[in-house]
N, C-alpha and C. Protein backbone atom coordinates (compact mmCIF):
# COMPACT_ATOMS: atom_id res chain seq x y z
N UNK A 1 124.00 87.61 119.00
CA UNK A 1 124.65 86.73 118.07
C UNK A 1 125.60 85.83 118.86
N UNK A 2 125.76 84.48 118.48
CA UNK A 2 126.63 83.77 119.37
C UNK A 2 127.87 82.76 118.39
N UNK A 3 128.62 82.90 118.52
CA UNK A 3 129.70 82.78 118.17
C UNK A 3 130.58 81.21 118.32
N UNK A 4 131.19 80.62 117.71
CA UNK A 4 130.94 79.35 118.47
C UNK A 4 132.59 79.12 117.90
N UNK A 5 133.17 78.25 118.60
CA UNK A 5 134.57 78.30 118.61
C UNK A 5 135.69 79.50 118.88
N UNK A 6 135.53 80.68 119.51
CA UNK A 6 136.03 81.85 119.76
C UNK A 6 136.99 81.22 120.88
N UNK A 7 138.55 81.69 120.42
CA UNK A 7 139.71 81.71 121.69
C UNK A 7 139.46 83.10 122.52
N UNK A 8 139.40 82.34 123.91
CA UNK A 8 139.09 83.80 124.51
C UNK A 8 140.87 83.65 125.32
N UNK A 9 141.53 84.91 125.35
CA UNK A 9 142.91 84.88 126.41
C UNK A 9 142.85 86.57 126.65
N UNK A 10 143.93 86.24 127.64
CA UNK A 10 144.56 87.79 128.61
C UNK A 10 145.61 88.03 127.52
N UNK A 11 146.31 89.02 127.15
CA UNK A 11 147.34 89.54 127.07
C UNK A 11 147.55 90.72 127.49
N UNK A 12 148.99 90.67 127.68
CA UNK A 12 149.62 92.19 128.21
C UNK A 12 149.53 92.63 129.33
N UNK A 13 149.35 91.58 130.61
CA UNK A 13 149.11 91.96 131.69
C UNK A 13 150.31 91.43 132.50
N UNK A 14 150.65 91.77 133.00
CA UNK A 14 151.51 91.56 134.60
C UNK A 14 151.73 90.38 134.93
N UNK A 15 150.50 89.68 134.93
CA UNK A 15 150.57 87.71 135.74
C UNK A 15 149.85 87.37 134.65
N UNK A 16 149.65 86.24 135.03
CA UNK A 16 148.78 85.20 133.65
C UNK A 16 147.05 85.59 134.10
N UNK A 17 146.86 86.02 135.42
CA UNK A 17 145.45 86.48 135.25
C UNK A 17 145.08 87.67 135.55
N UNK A 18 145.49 88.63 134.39
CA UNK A 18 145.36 89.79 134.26
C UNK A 18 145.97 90.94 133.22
N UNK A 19 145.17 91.46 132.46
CA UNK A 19 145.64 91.87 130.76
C UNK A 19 144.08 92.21 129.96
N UNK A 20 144.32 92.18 129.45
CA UNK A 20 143.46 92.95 127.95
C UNK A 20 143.00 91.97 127.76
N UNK A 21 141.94 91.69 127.53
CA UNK A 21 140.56 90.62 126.96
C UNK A 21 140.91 90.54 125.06
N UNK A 22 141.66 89.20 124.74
CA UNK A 22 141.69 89.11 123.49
C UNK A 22 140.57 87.81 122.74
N UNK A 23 140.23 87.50 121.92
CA UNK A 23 139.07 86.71 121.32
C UNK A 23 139.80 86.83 119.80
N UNK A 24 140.43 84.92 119.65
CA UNK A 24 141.01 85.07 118.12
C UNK A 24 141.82 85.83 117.88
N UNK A 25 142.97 85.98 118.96
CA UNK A 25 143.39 87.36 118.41
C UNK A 25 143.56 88.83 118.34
N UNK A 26 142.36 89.08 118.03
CA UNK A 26 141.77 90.54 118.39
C UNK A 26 141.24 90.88 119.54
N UNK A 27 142.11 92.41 119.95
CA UNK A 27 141.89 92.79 121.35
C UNK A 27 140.40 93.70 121.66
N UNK A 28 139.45 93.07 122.68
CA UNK A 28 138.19 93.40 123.10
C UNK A 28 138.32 94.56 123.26
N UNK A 29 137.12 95.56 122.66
CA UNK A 29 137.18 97.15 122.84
C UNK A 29 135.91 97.27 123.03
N UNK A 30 135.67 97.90 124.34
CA UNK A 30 133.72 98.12 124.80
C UNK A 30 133.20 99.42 125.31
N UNK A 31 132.74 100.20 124.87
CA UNK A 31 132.48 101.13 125.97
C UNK A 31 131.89 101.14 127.08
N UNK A 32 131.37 100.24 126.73
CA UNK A 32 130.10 99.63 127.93
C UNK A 32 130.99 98.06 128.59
N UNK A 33 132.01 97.94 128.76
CA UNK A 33 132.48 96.35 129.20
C UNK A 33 132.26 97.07 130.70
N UNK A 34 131.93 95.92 131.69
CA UNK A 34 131.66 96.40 133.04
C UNK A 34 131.75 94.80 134.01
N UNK A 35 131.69 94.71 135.19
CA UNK A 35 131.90 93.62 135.98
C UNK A 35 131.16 92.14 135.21
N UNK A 36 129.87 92.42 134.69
CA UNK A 36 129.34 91.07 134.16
C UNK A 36 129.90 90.43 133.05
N UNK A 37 130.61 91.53 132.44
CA UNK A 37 131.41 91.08 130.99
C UNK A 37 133.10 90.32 131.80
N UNK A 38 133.26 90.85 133.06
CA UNK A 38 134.61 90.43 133.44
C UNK A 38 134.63 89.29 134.08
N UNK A 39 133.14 89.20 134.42
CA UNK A 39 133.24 87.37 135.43
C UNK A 39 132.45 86.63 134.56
N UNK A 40 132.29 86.84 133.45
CA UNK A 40 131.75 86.19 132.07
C UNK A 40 133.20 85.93 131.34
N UNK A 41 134.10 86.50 131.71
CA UNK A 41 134.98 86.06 131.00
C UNK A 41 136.25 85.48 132.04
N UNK A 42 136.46 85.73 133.39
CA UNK A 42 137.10 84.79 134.33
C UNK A 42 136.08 83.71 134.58
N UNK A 43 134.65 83.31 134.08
CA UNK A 43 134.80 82.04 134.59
C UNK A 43 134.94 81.08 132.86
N UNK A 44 135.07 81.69 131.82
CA UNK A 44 135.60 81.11 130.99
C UNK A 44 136.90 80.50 130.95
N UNK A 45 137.65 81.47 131.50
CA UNK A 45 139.19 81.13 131.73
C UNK A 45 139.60 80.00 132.92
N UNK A 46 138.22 79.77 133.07
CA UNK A 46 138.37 78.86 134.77
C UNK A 46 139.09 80.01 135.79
N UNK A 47 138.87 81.10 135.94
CA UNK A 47 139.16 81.81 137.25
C UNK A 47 138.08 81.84 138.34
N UNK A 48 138.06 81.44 139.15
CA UNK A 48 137.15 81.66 140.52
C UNK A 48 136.23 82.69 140.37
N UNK A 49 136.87 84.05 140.15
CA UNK A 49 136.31 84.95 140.82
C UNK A 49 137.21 86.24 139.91
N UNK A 50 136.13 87.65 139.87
CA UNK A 50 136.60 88.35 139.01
C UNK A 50 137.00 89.73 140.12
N UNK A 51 138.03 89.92 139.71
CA UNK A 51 138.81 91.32 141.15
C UNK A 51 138.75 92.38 140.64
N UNK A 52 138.67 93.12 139.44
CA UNK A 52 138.51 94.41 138.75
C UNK A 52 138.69 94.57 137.70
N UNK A 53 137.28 95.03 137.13
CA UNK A 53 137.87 95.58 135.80
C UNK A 53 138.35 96.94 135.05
N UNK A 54 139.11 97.06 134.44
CA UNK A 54 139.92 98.34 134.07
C UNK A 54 139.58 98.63 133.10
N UNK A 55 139.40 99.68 132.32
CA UNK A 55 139.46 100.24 131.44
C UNK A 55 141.17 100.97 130.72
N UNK A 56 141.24 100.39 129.41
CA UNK A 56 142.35 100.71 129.18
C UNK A 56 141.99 101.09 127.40
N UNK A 57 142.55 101.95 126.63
CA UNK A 57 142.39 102.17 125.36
C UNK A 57 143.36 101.40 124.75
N UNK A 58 143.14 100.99 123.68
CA UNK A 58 144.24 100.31 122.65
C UNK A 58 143.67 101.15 121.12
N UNK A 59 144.96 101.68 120.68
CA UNK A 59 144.85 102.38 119.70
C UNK A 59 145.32 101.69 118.48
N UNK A 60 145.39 100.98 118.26
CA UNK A 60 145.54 100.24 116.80
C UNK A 60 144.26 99.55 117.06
N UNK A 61 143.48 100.09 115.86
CA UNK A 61 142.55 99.48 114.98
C UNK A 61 142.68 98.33 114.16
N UNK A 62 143.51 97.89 113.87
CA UNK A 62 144.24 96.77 113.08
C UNK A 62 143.93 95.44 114.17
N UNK A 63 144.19 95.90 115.64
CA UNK A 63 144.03 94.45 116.15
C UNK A 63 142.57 94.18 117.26
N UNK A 64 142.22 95.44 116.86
CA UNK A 64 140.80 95.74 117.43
C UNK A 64 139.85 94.40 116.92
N UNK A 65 138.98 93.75 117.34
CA UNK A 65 138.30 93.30 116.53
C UNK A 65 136.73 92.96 117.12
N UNK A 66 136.26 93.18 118.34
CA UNK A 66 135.01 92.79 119.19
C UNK A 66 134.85 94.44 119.87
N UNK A 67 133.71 94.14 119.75
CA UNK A 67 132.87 95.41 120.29
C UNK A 67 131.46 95.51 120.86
N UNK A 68 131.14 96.23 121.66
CA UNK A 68 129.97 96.22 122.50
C UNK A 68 129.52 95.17 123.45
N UNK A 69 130.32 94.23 123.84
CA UNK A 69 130.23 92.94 124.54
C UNK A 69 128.61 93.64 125.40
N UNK A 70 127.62 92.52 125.97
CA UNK A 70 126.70 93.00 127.26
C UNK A 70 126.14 92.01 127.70
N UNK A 71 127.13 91.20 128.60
CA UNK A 71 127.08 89.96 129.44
C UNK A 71 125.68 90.67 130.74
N UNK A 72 125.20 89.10 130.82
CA UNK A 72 124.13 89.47 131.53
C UNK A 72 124.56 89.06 133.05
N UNK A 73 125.73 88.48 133.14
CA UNK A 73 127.07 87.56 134.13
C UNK A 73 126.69 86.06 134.47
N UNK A 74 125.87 85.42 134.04
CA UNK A 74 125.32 84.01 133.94
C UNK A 74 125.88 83.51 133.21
N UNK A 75 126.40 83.89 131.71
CA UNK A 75 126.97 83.23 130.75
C UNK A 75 128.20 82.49 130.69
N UNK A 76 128.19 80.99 130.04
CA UNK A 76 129.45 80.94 130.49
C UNK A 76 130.56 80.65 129.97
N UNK A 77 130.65 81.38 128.81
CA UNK A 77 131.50 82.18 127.96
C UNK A 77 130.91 83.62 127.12
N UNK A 78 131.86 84.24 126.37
CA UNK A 78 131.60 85.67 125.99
C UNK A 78 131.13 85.13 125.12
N UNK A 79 130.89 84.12 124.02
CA UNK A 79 130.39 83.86 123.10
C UNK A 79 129.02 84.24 122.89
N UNK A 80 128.62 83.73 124.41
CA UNK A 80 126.94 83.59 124.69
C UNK A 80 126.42 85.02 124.76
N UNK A 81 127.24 86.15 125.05
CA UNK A 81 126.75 87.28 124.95
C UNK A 81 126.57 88.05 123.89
N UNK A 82 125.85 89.03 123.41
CA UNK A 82 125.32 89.83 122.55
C UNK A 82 126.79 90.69 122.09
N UNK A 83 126.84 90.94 120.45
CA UNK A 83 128.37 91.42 120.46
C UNK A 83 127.45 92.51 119.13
């Protein structure tokens, strides 16, 4: 499914490039998010190049809102990927 006008940003991280994957708002929750979903989404942000991705839980459901992201890493935004 592809999605069209989606704000993709970082929050809650340390520097401005690096934090929690938010879209509209709602913070990205994947079990499966892995390197292609992270340089699918630094080269959205215009970042070069993607340095690690973390796994972190966020426990409010309230601001949860994307799930199962599975970037193929060509894409070039998360939109384009399967959600």
């Amino acid at each position: 499914m592809i999605f069209q006008g989606i704000s993709t940003s970082l929050k809650d991280g340390k520097t401005k490039l690096d934090g929690t994957v938010v879209l509209d708002g709602k913070f990205v929750c994947s079990n499966e998010w892995d390197d292609r979903d992270g340089q699918v989404t630094c080269r959205e942000l215009g970042y070069p190049n993607l340095i690690h991705v973390m796994e972190k839980e966020k426990n409010d459901s309230d601001v949860t809102g994307f799930t199962d992201f599975s970037c193929k890493g060509n894409e070039l935004n998360l939109s384009e990927c399967m959600h």
